[in-house]
C-alpha atoms as a PDB file:
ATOM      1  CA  UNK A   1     112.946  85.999  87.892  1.00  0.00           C
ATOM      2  CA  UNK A   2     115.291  83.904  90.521  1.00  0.00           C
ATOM      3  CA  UNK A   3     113.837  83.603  93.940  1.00  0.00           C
ATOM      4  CA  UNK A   4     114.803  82.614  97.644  1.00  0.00           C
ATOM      5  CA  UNK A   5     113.849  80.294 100.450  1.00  0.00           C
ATOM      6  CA  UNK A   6     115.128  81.333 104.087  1.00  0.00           C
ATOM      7  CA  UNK A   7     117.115  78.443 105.092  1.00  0.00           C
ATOM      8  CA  UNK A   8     117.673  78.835 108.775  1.00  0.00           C
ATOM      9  CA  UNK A   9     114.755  78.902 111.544  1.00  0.00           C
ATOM     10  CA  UNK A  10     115.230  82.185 112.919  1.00  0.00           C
ATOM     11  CA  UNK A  11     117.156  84.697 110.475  1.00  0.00           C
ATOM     12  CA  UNK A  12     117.782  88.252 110.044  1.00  0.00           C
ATOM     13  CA  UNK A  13     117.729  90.879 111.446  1.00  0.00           C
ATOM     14  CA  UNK A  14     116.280  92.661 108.062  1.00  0.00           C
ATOM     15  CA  UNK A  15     115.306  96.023 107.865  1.00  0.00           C
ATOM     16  CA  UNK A  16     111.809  95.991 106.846  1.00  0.00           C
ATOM     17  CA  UNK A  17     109.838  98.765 104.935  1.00  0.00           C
ATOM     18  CA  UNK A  18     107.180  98.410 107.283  1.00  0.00           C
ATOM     19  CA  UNK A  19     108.274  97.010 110.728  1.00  0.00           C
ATOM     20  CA  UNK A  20     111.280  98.245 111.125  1.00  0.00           C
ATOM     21  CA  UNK A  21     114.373  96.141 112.589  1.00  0.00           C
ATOM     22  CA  UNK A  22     113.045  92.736 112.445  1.00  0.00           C
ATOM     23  CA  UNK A  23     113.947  89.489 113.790  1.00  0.00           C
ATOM     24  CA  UNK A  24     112.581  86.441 111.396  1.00  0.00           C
ATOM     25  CA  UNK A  25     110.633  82.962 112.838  1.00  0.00           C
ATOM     26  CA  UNK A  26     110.344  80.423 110.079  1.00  0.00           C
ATOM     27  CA  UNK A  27     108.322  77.947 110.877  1.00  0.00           C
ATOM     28  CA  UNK A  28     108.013  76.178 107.587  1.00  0.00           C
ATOM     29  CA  UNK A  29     110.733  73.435 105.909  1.00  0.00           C
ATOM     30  CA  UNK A  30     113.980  75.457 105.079  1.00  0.00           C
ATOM     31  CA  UNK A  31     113.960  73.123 101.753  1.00  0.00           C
ATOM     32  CA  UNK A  32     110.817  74.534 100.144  1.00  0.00           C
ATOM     33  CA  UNK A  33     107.794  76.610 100.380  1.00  0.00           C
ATOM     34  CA  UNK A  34     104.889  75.285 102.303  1.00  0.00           C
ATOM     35  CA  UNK A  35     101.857  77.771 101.919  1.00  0.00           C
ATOM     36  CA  UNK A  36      97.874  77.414 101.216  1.00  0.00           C
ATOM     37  CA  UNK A  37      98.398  80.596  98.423  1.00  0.00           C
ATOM     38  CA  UNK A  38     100.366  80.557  95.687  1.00  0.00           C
ATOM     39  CA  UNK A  39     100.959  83.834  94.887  1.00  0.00           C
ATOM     40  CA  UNK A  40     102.413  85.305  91.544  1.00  0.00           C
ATOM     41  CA  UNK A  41     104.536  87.374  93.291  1.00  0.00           C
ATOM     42  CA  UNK A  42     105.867  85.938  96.513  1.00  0.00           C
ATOM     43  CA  UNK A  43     109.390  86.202  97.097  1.00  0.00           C
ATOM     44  CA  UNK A  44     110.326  82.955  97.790  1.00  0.00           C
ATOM     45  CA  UNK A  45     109.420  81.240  94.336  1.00  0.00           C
ATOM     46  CA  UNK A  46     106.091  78.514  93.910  1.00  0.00           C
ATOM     47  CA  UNK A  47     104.246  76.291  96.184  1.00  0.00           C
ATOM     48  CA  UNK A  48     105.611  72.474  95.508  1.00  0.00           C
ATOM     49  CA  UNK A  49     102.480  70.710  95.788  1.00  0.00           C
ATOM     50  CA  UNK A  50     102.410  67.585  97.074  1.00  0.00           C
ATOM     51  CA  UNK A  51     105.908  68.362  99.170  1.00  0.00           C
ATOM     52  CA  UNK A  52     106.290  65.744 102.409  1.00  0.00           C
ATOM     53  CA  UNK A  53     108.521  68.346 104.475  1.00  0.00           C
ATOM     54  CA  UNK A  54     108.208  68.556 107.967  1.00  0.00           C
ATOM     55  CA  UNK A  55     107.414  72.074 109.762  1.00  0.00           C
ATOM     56  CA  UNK A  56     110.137  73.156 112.216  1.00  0.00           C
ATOM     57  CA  UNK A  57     110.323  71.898 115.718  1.00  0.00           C
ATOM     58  CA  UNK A  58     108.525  73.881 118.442  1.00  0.00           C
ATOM     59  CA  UNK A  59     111.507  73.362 120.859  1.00  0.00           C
ATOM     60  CA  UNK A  60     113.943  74.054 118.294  1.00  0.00           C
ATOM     61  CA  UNK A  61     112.378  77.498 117.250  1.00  0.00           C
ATOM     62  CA  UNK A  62     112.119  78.125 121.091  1.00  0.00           C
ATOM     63  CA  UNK A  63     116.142  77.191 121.505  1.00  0.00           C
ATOM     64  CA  UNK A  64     117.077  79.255 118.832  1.00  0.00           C
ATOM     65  CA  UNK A  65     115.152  81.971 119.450  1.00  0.00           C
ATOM     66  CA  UNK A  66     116.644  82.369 122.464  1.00  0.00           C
ATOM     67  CA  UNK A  67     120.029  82.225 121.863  1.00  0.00           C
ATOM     68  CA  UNK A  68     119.842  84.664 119.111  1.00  0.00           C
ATOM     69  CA  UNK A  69     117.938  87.195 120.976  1.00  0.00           C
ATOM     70  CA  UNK A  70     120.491  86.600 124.186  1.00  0.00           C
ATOM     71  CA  UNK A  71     123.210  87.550 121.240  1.00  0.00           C
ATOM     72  CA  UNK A  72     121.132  90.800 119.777  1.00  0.00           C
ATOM     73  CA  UNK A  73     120.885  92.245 123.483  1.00  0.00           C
ATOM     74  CA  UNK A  74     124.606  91.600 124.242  1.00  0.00           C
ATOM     75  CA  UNK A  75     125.566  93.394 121.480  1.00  0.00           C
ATOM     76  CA  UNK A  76     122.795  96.441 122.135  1.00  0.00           C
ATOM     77  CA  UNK A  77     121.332  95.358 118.683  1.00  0.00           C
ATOM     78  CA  UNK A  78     117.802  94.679 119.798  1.00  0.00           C
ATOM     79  CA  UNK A  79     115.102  93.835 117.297  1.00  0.00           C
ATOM     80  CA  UNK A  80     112.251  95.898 116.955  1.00  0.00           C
ATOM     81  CA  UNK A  81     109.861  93.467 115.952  1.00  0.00           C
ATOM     82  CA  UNK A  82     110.345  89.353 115.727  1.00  0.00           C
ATOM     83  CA  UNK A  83     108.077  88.561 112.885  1.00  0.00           C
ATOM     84  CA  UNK A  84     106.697  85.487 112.271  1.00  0.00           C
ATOM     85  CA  UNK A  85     107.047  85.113 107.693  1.00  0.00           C
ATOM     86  CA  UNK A  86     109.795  82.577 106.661  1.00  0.00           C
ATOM     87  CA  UNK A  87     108.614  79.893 103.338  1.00  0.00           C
ATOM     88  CA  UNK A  88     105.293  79.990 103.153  1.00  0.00           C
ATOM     89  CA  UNK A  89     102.296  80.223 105.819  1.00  0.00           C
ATOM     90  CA  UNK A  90     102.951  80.191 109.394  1.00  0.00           C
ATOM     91  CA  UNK A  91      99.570  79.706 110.780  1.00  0.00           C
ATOM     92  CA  UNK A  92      99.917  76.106 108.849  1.00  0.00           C
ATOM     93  CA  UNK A  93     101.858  74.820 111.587  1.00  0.00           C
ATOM     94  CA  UNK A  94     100.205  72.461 113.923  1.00  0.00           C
ATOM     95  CA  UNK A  95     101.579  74.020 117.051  1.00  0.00           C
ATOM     96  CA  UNK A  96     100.847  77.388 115.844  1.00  0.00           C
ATOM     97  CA  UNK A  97      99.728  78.553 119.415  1.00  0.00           C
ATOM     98  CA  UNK A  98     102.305  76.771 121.475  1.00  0.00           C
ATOM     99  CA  UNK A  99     105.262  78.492 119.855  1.00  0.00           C
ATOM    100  CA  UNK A 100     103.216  81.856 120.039  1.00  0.00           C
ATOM    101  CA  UNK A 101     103.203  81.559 123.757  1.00  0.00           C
ATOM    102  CA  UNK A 102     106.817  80.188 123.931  1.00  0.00           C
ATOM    103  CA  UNK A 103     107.943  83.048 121.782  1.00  0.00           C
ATOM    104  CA  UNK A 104     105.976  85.695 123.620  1.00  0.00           C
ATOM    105  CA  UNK A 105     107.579  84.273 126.929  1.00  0.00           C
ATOM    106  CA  UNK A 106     111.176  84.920 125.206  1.00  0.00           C
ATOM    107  CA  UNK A 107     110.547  88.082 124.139  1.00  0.00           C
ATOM    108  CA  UNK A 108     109.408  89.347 127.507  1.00  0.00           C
ATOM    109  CA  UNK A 109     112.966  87.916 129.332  1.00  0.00           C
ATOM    110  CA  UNK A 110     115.617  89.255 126.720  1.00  0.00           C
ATOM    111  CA  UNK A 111     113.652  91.687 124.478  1.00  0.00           C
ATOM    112  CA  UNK A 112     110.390  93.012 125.930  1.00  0.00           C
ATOM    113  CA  UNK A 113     109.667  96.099 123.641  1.00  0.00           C
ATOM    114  CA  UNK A 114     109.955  94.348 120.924  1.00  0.00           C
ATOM    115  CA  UNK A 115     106.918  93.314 118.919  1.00  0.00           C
ATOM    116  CA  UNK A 116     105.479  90.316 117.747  1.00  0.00           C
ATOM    117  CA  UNK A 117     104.541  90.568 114.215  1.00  0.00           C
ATOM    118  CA  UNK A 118     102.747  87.756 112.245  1.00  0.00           C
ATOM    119  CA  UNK A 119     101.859  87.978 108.675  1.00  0.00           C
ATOM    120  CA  UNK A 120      99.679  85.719 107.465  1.00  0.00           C
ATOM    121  CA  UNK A 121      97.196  85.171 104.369  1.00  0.00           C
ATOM    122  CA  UNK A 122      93.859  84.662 106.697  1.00  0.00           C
ATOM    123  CA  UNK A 123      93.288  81.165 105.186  1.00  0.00           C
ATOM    124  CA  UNK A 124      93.544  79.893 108.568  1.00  0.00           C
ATOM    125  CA  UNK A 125      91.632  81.695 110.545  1.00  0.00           C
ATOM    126  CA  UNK A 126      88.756  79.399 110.986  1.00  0.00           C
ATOM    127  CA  UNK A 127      90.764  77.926 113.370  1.00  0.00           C
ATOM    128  CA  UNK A 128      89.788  79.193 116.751  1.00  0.00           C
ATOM    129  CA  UNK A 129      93.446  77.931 117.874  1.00  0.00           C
ATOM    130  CA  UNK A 130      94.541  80.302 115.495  1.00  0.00           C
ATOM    131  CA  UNK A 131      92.565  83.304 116.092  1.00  0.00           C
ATOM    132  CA  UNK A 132      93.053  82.981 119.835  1.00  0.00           C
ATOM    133  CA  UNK A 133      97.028  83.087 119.039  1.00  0.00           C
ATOM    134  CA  UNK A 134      96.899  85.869 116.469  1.00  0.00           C
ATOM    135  CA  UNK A 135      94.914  87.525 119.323  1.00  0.00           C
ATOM    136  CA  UNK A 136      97.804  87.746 121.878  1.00  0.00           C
ATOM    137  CA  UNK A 137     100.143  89.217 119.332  1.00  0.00           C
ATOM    138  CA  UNK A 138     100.997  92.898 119.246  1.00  0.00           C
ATOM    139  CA  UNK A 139     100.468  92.800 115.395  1.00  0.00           C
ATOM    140  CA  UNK A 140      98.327  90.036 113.374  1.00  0.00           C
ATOM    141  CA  UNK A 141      98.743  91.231 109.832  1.00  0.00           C
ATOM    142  CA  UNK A 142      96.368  89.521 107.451  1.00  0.00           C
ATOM    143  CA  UNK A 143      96.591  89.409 103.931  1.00  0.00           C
ATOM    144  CA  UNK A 144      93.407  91.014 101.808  1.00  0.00           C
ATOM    145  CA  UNK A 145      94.778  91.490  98.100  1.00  0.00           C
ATOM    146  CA  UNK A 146      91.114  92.224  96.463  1.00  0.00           C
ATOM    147  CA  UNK A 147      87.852  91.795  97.298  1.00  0.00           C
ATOM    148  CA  UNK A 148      86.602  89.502  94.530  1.00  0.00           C
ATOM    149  CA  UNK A 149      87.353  85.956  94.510  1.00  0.00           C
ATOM    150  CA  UNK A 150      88.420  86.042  90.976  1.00  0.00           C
ATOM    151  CA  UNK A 151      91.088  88.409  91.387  1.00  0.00           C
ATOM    152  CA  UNK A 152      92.425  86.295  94.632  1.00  0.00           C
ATOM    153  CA  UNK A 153      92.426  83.318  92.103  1.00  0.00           C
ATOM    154  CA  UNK A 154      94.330  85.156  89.939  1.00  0.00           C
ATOM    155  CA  UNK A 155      96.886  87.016  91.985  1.00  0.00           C
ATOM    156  CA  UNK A 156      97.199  84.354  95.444  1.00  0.00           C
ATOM    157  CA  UNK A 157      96.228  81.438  94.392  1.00  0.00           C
ATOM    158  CA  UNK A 158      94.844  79.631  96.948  1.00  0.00           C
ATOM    159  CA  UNK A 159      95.542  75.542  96.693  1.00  0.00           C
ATOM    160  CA  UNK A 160      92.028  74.530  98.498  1.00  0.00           C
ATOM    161  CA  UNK A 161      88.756  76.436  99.056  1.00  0.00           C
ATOM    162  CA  UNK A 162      89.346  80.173  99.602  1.00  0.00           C
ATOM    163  CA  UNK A 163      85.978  82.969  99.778  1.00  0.00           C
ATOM    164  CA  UNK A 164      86.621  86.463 100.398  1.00  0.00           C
ATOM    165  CA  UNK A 165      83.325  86.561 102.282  1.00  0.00           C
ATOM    166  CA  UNK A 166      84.388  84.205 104.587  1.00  0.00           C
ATOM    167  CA  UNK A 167      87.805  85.371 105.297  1.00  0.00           C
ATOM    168  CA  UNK A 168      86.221  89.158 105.850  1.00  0.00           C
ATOM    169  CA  UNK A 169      83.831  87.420 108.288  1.00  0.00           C
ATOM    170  CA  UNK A 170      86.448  85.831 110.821  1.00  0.00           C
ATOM    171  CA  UNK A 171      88.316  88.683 109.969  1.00  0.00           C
ATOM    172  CA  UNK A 172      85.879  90.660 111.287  1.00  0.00           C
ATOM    173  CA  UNK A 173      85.791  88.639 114.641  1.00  0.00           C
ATOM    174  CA  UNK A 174      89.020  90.093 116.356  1.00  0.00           C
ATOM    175  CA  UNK A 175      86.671  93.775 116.248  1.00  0.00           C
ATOM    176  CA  UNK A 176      89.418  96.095 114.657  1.00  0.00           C
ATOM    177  CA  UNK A 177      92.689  94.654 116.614  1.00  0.00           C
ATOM    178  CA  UNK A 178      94.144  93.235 113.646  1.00  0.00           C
ATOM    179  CA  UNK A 179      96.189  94.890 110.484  1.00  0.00           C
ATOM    180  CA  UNK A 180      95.207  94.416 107.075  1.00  0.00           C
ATOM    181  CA  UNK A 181      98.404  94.228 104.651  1.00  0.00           C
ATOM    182  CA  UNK A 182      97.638  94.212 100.475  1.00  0.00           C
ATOM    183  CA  UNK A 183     100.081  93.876  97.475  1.00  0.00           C
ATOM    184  CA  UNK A 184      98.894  96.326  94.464  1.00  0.00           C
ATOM    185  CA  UNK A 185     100.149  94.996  91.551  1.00  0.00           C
ATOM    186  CA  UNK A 186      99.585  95.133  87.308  1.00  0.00           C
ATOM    187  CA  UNK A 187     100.980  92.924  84.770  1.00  0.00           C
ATOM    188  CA  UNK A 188      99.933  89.525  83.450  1.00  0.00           C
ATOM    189  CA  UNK A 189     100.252  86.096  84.261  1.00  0.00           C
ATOM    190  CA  UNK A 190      99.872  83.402  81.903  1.00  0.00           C
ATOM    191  CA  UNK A 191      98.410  85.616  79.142  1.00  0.00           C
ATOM    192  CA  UNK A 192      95.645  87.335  81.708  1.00  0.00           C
ATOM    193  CA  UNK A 193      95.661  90.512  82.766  1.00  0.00           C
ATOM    194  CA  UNK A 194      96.694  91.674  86.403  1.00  0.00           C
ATOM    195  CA  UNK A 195      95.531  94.590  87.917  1.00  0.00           C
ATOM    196  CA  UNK A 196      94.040  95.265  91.426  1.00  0.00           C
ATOM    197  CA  UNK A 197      94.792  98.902  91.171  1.00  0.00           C
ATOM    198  CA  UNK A 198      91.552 100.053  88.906  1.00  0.00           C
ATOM    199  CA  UNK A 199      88.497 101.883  90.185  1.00  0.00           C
ATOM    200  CA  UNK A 200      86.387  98.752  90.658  1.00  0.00           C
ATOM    201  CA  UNK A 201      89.109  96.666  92.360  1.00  0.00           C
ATOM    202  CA  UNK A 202      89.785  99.888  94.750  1.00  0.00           C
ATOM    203  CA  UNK A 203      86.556 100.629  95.424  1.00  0.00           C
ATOM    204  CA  UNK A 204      85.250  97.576  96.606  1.00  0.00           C
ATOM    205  CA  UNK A 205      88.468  96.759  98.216  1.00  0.00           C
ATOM    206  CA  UNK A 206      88.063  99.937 100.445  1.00  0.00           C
ATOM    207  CA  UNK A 207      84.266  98.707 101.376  1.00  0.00           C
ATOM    208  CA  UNK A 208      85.724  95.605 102.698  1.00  0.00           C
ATOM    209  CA  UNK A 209      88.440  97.669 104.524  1.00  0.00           C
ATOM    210  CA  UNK A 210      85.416 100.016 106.133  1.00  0.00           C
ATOM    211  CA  UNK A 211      83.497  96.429 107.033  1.00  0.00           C
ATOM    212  CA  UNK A 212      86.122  94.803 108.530  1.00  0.00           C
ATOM    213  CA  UNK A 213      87.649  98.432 110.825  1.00  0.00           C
ATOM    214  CA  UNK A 214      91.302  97.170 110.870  1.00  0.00           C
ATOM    215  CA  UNK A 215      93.347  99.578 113.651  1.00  0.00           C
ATOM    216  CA  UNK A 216      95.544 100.120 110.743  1.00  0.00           C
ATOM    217  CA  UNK A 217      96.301  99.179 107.009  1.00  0.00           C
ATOM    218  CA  UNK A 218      99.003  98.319 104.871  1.00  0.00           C
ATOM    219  CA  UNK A 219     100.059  98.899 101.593  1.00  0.00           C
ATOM    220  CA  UNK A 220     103.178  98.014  99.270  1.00  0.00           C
ATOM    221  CA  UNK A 221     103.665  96.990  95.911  1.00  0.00           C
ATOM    222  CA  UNK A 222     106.721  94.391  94.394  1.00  0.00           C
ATOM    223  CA  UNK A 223     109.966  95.233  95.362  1.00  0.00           C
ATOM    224  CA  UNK A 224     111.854  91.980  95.394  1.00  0.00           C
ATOM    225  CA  UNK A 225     112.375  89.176  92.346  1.00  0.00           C
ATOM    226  CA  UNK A 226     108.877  87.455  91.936  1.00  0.00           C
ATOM    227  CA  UNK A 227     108.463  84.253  89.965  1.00  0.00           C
ATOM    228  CA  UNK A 228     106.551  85.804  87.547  1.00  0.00           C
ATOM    229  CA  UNK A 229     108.788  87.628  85.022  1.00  0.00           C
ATOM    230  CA  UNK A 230     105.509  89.506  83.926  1.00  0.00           C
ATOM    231  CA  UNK A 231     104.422  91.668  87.120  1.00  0.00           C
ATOM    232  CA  UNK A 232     105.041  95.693  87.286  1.00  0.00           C
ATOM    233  CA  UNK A 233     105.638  98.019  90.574  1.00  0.00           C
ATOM    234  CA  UNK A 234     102.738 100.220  91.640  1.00  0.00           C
ATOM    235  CA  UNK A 235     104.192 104.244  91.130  1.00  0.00           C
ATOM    236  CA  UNK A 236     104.463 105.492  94.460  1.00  0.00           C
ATOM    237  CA  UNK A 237     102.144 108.042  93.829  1.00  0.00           C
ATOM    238  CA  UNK A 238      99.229 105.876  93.092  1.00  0.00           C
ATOM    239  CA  UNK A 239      99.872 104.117  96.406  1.00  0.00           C
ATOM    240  CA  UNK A 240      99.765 107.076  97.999  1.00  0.00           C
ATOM    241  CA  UNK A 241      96.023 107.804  96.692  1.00  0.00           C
ATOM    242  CA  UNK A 242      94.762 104.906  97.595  1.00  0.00           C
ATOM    243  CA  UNK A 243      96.160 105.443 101.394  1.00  0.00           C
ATOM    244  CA  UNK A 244      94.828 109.156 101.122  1.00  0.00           C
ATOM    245  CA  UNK A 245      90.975 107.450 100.553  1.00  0.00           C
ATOM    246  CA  UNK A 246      91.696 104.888 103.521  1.00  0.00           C
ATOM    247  CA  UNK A 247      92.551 107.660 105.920  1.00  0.00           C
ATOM    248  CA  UNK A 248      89.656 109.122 104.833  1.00  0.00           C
ATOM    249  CA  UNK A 249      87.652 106.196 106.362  1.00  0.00           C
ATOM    250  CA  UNK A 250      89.187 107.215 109.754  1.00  0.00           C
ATOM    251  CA  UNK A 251      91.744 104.612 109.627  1.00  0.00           C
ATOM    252  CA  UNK A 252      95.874 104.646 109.420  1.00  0.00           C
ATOM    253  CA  UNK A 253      97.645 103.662 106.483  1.00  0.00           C
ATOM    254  CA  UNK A 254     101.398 103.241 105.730  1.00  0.00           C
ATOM    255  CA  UNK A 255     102.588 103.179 102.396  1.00  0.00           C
ATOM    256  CA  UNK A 256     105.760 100.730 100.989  1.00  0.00           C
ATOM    257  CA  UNK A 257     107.009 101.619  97.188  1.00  0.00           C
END
C-alpha cells in the first residue's frame, strides 16, 4: 500500500484519535524515514538503511515552531497538544533534550495549555539525556507492541539490539509517569503469521503492563496505508476487551479503531 513522509518540520494541525488537536515536530530528514524500528505497519513506508540525512536543526524547529504557534493563537486555533512523531524516531536526535526545553519554553509564551506529547518506540531510553527529557513532558508515550522479543522482531523490527526486558526495565524507571501506546494487529508478513491479539500475546502483554504501572495506556489498531499490503484492522470490539482487562488492573485505557 502507498505511504507518506511529512515533509515540513512542524506540520498539522491533525486531528488525532488519541490527542486531540495536535500540532506536529519532526525532527527527522523530510526526505526519508530515519527510525531504529522498522515496523510492518508504520505509516510513513520502510526504514532506508544506510541513509546519510541530516536531522533537523534545533534552531530551525525552535523558529518555526514559533511562528506557527504565534499564527494558531491569532487565529483562536490553538493546538491541544504539539506532539513530537514526524519520519521516524525522535528520541534519535542528538539534541533531543535541547529542543525539549526550547519547545517547552514556546509553548508556555504563545500556547501554555497545550501539551507536549512525544511518542516514541523506547529504544532510546538508555539514554539518561533522554529519560530526563521524556521526564519534563506532559505525555512520554512509549511504544510496547508485545512482550516477547520474537513478536517485536516480527512486527517492529528493530535495526540493532532490541530486549523487551530491558526496555520494561528503564521503562520502569520514570515510576508510572509515562504512557504506554501498542498497535494490535493480524495478518502476515513475508509468509509468517501476525498476530499479537491471541491469549498468550495478551496475557503476557498485560503482565508487563501491571510491572511497568503506566498512569495510562493506549490502544489502536491500523487505520492508515501500511507498507505491508498483508496486515488486517483489529474489530473494535476486541480492542475494547482487551482495555476492559487493563482497567481491571486499576489503570486507564483509551481505545482507537
Amino acid at each position: 500500500m502507498p505511504t507518506k513522509l511529512y515533509d515540513d518540520i512542524i506540520f498539522g494541525p491533525v486531528r488525532s484519535r488519541r490527542l486531540g488537536l495536535s500540532l506536529g515536530v519532526n525532527l527527522l530528514p523530510l526526505e526519508c524515514k530515519l527510525c531504529s524500528f522498522n515496523c510492518i505497519y508504520c505509516e510513513c513506508g520502510w526504514t532506508e538503511k544506510g541513509h546519510k540525512a541530516a536531522f533537523n536543526k534545533r534552531e530551525d524547529v525552535a523558529r518555526l515552531l514559533a511562528d506557527k504557534l504565534f499564527e494558531m493563537v491569532n487565529a483562536d486555533n490553538a493546538p491541544d497538544v504539539i506532539t513530537f512523531a514526524g519520519n521516524g524516531e525522535p528520541t534519535m536526535h542528538p539534541q533531543f533534550e535541547e529542543i525539549i526545553d526550547d519547545v517547552l519554553k514556546i509553548r508556555d509564551n504563545y500556547a501554555p495549555s497545550a501539551k507536549v506529547s512525544v511518542l516514541t518506540n523506547g529504544t532510546m531510553l538508555k539514554k539518561e539525556s533522554v529519560r530526563r527529557a521524556l521526564s519534563k513532558v506532559d505525555n512520554n508515550i512509549v511504544k510496547l507492541d508485545s512482550a516477547f522479543d520474537e513478536t517485536v522482531r516480527l512486527i517492529d523490527n528493530p535495526l540493532g539490539e532490541y530486549s523487551v526486558a530491558e526496555t520494561v526495565r528503564y521503562m520502569k524507571m520514570f515510576e508510572g509517569r509515562l504512557i504506554i501506546q501498542t498497535m494490535f494487529l493480524r495478518g502476515s508478513y513475508e509468509g509468517r503469521p501476525v498476530d499479537n491479539t491471541t491469549e498468550r500475546e495478551v496475557s503476557a502483554w498485560l503482565e508487563l503492563v501491571k510491572e511497568i504501572g503506566p498512569r495510562q495506556v493506549m490502544i489502536y489498531t491500523i487505520d492508515r496505508d501500511t507498507p505491508d499490503p498483508d496486515l488486517e484492522k483489529v474489530y473494535l470490539d476486541e480492542l475494547g476487551d482487551i482495555a476492559r482487562r487493563v482497567r481491571a488492573l486499576g489503570i486507564e485505557c483509551s481505545v482507537a479503531g
